[in-house]
Protein backbone atom coordinates (compact mmCIF):
# COMPACT_ATOMS: atom_id res chain seq x y z
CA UNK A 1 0.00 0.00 0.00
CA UNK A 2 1.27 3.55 -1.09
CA UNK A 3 1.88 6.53 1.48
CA UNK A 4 2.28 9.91 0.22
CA UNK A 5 3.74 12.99 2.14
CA UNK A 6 0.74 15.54 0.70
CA UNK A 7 1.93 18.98 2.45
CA UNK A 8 4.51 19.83 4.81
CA UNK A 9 4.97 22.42 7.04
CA UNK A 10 8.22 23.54 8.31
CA UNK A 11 10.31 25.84 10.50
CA UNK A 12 13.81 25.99 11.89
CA UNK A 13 16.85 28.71 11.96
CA UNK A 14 16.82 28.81 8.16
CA UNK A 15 13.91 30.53 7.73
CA UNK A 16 9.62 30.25 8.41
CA UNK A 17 8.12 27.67 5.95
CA UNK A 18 8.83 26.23 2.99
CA UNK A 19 10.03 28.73 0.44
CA UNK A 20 12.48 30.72 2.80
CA UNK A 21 14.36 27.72 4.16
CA UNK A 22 14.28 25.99 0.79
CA UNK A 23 16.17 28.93 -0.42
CA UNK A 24 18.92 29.20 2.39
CA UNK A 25 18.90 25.64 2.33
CA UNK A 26 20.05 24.77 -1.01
CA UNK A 27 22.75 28.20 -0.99
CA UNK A 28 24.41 26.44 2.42
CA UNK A 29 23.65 29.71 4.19
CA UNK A 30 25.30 29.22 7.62
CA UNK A 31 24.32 32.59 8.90
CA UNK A 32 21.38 30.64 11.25
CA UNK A 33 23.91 29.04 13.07
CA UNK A 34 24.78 32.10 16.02
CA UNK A 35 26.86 32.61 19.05
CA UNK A 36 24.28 32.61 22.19
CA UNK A 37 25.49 33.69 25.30
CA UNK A 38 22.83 32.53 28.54
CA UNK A 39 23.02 29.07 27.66
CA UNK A 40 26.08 27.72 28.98
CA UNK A 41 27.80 29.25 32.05
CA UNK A 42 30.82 31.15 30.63
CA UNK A 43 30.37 30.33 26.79
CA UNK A 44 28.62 31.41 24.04
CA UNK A 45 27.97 28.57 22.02
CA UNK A 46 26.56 28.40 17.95
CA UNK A 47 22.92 27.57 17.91
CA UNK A 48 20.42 27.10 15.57
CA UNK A 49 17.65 29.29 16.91
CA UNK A 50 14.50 30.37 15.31
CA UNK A 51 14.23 33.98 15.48
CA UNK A 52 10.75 34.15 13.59
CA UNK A 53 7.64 35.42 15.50
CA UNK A 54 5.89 32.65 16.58
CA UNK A 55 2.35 32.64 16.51
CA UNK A 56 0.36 32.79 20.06
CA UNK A 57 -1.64 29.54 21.60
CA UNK A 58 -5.22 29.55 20.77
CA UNK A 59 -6.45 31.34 23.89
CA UNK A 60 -8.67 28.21 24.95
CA UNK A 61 -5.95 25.82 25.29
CA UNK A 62 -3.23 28.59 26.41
CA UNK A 63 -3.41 27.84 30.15
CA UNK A 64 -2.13 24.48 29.80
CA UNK A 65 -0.39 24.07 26.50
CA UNK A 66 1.64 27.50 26.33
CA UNK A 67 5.44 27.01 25.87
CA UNK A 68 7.97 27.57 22.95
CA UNK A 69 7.74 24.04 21.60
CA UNK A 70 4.03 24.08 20.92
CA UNK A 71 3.85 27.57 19.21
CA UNK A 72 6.53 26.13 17.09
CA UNK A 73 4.47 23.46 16.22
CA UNK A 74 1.98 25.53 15.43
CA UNK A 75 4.28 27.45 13.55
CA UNK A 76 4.77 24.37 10.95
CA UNK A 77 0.72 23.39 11.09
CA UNK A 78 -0.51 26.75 9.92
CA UNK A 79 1.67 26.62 6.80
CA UNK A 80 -0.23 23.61 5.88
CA UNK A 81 -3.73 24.15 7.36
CA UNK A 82 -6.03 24.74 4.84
CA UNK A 83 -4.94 21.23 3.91
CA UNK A 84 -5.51 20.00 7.45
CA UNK A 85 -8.53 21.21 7.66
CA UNK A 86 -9.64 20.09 4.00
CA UNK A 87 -8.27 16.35 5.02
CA UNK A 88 -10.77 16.45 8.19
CA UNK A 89 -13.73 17.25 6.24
CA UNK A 90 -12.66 14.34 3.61
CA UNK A 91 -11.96 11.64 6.00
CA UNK A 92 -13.58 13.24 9.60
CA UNK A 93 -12.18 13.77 12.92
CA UNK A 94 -12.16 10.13 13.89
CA UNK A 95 -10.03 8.88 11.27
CA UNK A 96 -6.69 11.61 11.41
CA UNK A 97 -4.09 10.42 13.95
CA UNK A 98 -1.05 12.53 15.40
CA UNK A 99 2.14 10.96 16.10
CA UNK A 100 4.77 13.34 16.25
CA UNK A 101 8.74 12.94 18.05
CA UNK A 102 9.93 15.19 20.51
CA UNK A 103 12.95 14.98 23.08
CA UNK A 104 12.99 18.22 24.55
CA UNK A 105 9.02 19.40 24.78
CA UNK A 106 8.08 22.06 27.60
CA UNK A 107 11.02 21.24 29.23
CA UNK A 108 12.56 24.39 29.35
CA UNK A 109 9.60 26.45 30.98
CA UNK A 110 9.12 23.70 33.10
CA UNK A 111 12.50 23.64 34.61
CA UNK A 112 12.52 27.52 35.23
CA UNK A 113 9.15 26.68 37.19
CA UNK A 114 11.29 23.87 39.53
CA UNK A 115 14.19 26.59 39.86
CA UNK A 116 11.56 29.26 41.16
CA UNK A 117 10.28 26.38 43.53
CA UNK A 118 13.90 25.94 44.92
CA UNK A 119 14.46 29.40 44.72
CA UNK A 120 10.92 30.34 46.96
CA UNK A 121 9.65 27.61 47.98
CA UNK A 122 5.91 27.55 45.89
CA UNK A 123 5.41 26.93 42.54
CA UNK A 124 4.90 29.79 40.22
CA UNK A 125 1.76 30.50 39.31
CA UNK A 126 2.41 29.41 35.84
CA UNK A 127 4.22 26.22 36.02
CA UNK A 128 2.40 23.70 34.26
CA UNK A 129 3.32 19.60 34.69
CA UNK A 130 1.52 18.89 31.11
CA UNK A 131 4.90 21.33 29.69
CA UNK A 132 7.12 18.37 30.19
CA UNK A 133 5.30 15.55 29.50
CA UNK A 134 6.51 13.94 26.13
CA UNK A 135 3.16 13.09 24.95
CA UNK A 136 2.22 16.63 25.38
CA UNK A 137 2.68 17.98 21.48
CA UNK A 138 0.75 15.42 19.91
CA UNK A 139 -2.16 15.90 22.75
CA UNK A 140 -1.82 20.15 21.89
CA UNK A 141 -2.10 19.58 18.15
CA UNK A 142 -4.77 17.14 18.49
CA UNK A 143 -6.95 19.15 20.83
CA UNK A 144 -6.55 22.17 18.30
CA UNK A 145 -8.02 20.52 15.55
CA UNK A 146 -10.56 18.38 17.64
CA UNK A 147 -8.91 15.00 16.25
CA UNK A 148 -9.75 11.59 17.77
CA UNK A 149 -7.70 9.45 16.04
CA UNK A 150 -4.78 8.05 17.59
CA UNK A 151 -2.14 10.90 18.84
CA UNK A 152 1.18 9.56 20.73
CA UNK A 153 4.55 11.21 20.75
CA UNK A 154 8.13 9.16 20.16
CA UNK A 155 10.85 10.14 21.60
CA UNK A 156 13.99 7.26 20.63
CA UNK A 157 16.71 10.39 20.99
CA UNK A 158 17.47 12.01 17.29
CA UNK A 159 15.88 8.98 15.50
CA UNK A 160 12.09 10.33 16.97
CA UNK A 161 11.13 12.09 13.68
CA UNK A 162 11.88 9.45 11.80
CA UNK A 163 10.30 7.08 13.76
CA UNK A 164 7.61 9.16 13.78
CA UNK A 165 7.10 8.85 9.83
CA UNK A 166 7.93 5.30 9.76
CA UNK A 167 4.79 4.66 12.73
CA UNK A 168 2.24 7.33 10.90
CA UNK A 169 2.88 5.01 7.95
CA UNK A 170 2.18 1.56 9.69
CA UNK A 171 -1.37 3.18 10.99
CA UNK A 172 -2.22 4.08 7.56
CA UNK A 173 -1.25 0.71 6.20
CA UNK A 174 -3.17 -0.97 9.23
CA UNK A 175 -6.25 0.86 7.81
CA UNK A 176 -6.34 2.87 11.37
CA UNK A 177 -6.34 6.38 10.00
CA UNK A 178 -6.73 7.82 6.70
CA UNK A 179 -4.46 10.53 7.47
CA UNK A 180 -1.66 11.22 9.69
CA UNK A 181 -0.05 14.77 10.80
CA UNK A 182 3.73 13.47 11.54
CA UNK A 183 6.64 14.95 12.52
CA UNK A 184 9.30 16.07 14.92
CA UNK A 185 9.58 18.99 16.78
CA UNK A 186 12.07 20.20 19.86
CA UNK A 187 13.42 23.59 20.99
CA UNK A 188 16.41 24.77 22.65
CA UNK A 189 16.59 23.96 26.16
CA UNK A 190 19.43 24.12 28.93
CA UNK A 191 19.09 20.88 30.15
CA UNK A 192 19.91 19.54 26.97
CA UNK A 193 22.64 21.94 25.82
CA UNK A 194 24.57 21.29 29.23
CA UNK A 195 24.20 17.66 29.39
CA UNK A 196 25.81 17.93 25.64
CA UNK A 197 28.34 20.30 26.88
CA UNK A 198 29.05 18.10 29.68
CA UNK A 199 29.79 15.24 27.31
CA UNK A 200 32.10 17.50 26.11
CA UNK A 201 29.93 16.92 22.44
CA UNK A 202 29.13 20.57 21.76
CA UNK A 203 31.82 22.45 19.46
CA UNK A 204 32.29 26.25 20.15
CA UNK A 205 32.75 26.57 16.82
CA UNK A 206 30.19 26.22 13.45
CA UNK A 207 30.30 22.91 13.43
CA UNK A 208 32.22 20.67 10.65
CA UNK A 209 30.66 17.29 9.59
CA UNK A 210 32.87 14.08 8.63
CA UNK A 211 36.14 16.94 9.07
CA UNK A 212 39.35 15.53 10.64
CA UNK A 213 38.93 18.63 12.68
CA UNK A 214 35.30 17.18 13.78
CA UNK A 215 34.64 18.69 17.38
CA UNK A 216 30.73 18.13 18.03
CA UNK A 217 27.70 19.49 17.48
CA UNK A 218 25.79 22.54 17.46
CA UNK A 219 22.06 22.12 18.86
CA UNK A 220 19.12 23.58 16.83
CA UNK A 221 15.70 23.49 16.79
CA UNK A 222 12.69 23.47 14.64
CA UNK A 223 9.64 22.13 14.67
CA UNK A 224 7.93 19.68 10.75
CA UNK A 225 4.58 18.41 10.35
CA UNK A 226 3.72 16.30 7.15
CA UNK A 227 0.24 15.52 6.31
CA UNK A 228 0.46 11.55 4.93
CA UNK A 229 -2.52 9.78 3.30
CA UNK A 230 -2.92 6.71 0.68
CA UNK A 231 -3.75 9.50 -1.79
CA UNK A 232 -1.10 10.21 -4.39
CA UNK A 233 0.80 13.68 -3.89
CA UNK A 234 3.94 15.34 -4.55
CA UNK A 235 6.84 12.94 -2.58
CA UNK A 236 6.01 9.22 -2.07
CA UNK A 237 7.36 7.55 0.99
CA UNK A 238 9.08 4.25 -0.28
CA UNK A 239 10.02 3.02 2.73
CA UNK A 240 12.03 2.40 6.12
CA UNK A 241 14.56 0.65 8.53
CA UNK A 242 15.22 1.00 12.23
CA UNK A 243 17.62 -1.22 13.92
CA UNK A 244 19.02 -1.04 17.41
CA UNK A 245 22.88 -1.71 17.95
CA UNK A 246 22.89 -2.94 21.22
CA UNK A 247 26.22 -2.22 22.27
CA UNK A 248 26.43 1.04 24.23
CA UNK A 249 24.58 3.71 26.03
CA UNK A 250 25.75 6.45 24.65
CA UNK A 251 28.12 5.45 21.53
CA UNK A 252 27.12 3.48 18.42
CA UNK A 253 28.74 0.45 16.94
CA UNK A 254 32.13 1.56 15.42
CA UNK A 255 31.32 -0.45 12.53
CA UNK A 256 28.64 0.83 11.87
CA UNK A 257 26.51 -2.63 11.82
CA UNK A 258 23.46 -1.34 12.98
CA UNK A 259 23.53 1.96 11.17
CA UNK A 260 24.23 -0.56 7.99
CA UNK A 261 20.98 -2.92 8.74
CA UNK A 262 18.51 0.16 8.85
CA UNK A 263 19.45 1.36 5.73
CA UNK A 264 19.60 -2.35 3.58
CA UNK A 265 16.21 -3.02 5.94
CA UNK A 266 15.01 0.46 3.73
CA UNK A 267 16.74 -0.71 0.40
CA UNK A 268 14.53 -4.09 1.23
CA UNK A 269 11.39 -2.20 2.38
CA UNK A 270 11.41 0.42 -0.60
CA UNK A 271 12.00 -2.60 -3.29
CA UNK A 272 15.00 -0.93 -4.53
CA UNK A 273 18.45 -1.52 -4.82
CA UNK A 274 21.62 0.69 -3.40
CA UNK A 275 22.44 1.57 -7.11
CA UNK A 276 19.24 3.21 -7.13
CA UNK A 277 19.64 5.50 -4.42
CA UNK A 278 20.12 9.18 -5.55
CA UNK A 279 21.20 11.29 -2.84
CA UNK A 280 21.81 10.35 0.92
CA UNK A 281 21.36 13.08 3.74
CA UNK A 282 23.31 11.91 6.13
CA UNK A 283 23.01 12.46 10.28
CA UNK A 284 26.75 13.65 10.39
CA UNK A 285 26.64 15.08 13.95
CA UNK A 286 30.29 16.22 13.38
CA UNK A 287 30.97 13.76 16.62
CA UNK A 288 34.16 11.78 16.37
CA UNK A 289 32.16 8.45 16.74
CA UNK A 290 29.27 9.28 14.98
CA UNK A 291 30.85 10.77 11.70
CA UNK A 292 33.08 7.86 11.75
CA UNK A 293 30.48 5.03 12.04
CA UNK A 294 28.76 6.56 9.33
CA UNK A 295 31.37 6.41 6.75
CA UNK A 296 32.02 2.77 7.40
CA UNK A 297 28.40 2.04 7.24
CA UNK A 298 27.80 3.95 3.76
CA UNK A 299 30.74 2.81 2.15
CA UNK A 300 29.97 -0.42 2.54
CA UNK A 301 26.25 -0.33 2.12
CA UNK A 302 26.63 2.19 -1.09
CA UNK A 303 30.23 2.36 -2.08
CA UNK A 304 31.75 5.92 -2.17
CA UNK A 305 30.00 7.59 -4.92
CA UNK A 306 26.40 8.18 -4.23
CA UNK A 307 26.10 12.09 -3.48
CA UNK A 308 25.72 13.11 0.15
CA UNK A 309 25.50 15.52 3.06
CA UNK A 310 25.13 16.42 6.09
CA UNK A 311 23.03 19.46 6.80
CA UNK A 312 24.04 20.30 10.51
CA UNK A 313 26.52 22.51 10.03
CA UNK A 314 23.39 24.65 8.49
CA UNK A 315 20.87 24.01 11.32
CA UNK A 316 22.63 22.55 14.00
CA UNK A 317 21.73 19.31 15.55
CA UNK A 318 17.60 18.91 16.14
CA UNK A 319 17.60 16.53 18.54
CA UNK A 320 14.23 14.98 17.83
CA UNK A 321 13.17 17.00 15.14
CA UNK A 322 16.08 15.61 12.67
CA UNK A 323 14.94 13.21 11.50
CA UNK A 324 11.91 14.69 10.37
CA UNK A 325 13.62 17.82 9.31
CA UNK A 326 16.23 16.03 7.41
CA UNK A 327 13.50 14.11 5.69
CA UNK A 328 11.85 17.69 5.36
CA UNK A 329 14.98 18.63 3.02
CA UNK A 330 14.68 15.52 0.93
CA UNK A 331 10.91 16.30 0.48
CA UNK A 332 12.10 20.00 -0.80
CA UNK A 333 14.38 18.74 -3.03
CA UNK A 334 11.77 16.16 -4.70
CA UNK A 335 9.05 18.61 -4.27
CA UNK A 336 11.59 22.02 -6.52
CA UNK A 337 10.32 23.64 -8.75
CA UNK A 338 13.13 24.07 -10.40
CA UNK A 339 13.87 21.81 -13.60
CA UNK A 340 17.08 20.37 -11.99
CA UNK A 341 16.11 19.84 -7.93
CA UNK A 342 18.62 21.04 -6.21
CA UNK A 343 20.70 19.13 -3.58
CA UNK A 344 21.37 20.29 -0.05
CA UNK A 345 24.90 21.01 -0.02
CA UNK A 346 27.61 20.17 2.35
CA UNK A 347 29.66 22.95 4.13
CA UNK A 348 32.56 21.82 5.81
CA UNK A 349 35.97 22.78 6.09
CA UNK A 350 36.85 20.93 3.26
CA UNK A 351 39.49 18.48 5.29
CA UNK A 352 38.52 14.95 5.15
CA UNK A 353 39.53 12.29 7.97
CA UNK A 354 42.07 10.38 6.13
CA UNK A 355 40.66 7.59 8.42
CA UNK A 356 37.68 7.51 6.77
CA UNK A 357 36.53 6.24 3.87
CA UNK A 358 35.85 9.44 1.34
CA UNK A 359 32.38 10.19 0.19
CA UNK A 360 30.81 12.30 -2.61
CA UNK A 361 30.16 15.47 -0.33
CA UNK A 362 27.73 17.22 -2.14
CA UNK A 363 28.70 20.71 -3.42
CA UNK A 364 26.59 23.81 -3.48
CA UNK A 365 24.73 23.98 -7.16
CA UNK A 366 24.22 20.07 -7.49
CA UNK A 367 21.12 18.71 -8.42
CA UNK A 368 19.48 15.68 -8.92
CA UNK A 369 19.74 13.29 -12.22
CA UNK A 370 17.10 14.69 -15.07
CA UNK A 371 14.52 12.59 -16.07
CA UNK A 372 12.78 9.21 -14.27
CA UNK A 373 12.16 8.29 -10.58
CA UNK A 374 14.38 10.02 -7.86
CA UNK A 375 14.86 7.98 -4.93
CA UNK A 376 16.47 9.57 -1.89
CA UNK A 377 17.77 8.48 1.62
CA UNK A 378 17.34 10.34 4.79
CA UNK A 379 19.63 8.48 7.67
CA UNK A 380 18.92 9.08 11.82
CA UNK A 381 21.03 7.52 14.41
CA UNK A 382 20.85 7.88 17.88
CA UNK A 383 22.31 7.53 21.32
CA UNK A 384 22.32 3.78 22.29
CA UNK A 385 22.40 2.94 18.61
CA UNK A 386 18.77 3.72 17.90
CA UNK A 387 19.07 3.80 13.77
CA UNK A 388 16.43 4.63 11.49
CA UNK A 389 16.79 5.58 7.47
CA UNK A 390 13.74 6.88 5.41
CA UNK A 391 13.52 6.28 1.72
CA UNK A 392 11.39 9.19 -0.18
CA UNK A 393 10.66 9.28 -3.61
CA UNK A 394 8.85 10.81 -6.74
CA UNK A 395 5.66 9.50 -6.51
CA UNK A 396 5.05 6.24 -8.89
């Protein structure tokens, strides 16, 4: 059974919706990556912050569902609401589910409402529990739009909005929904910044994917909501693998093995072979292990000449909104409309690990091959070896 991505809606650093970021996406503008100084005790870190106004919380849900991450969210569904709102009056309210991933949620209001309860000993009057639960996006955009379908969150680390795509997809093919509003969304938070930093995983610098001079990440934010059905649209998606490495907490399989089995589990689930695959957008978190792992796993799932990239070093590191963000980027590049779809590019300091096995970065100006299907990759991996790859396509 086919599933379509139909609309998306998307915001992060590069820009509000689909047109702006599509632009400073496919020039490798790294002005969206900034300096920030209040996030980390004595440091001034590059982040990937939305500075667009976001819109306010509908004022009869605002006393329990008002924090950053859910206007960004709404953010992403009002690009795409007229389509929302057409799909509920096709298919009703009972059959449109929610499953979106998040990490990060409400937890940054809510942890300035447990420092004012340590600092006076009461809770503020506007600290809200709901802000940190991880279910608590899906249940927001769901109550907006007075859905009953199913609505869950994910949250498997930076391989949620994926994960989120590939489980909107199985309730479609179960014949559960007719439509599903996916997607990721996180936002900047301290807690997650200074556990990074503590790691000693954040780079101070803009960050440089797959480089020998690889120091970390930079942490982003944005928030992407798809609307899938079984009707045909503009991207197709072909398929997906998730895998699980089972070897460390924090640090994937140096090989690469299970980083290797989601993407041949895609390959497999897509019907398509690795020769087919047009253009990879790699998770290349500029981490030493990660970056590393990755190269193995490609190289030996794809060989060395299949055009790829890491967008980070343009948005900074999602958390749980990469993977759906990442997959985001593929869907622009399917969805240009210019003749040649253009290719995300890869900026980097041009040094390659020598370590590594070399792939085809791609350079700014690329595009896609002219004429027939397009099939392209979109890999996530996570802490603890949590992998997922999404396969999107032009429609059949």
């Amino acid at each position: 059974m086919n599933t379509y991505l139909n609309s998306l809606g998307v915001i992060c650093n590069l820009g509000a919706g689909k047109s702006a970021i599509a632009g400073a996406l496919f020039a490798g503008d790294t002005s969206g990556i900034r300096a920030e100084q209040g996030w980390i005790p004595g440091h001034a870190p590059p982040l990937g912050s939305v500075h667009a106004e976001l819109p306010p919380i509908p004022a009869a849900l605002a006393d329990r569902r008002d924090n950053r991450n859910n206007r960004l969210l709404l953010a992403a569904a009002q690009e795409i609401e007229i389509d929302i709102r057409a799909a509920i009056q096709r298919y009703g309210h009972a059959r449109i589910g929610v499953v979106l991933g998040t990490s990060t949620t409400g937890i940054e209001e809510a942890t300035q409402g447990i420092g004012a309860y340590r600092r006076d000993g009461a809770w503020s009057a506007d600290y809200r529990y709901s802000h940190q639960e991880l279910g608590a996006p899906a249940a927001f955009l769901s109550e907006w739009l007075e859905l009953a379908g199913p609505c869950y969150s994910i949250s498997t680390a930076c391989t949620s909005g994926a994960r989120a795509l590939l489980s909107a997809q199985r309730l479609l093919r179960l014949g559960l929904c007719d439509a599903v509003l996916c997607g990721g969304v996180d936002t900047l938070c301290r807690l997650a910044i200074n556990g990074f930093h503590a790691l000693e995983a954040v780079d101070m610098q803009r960050c440089d994917p797959f480089s020998q001079h690889r120091r970390g990440i930079n942490i982003g934010e944005a928030a992407v909501l798809f609307l899938m059905t079984r009707e045909a649209g503009p991207v197709q998606l072909l398929g997906g693998g998730a895998s699980s490495d089972a070897y460390h907490m924090s640090s994937p399989d140096p090989q690469g093995t299970g980083a290797q089995k989601a993407m041949q589990d895609a390959l497999r689930n897509a019907n398509l072979d690795a020769a087919q695959i047009d253009y990879i957008n790699l998770h290349g978190t500029a981490t030493e292990h990660n970056d590393s792992m990755e190269s193995l796993a490609v190289a030996a799932t794809f060989g060395q000449t299949v055009p790829c990239s890491s967008t980070k070093s343009l948005t900074g590191h999602t958390l749980a909104a990469a993977g759906a963000l990442e997959a985001a980027f593929c869907w622009l590049s399917l969805a240009d409309d210019r003749a040649e779809r253009r290719l995300p590019p890869h900026v980097w300091d041009g040094e390659a690990d020598p370590a590594l096995p070399s792939l085809a970065f791609v350079q700014a100006g690329d595009h896609l091959p002219a004429g027939g299907r397009r099939y392209l990759m979109s890999n996530s991996f996570a802490f603890g070896g949590n992998n997922s790859s999404l396969i999107l396509g032009d429609p059949a």
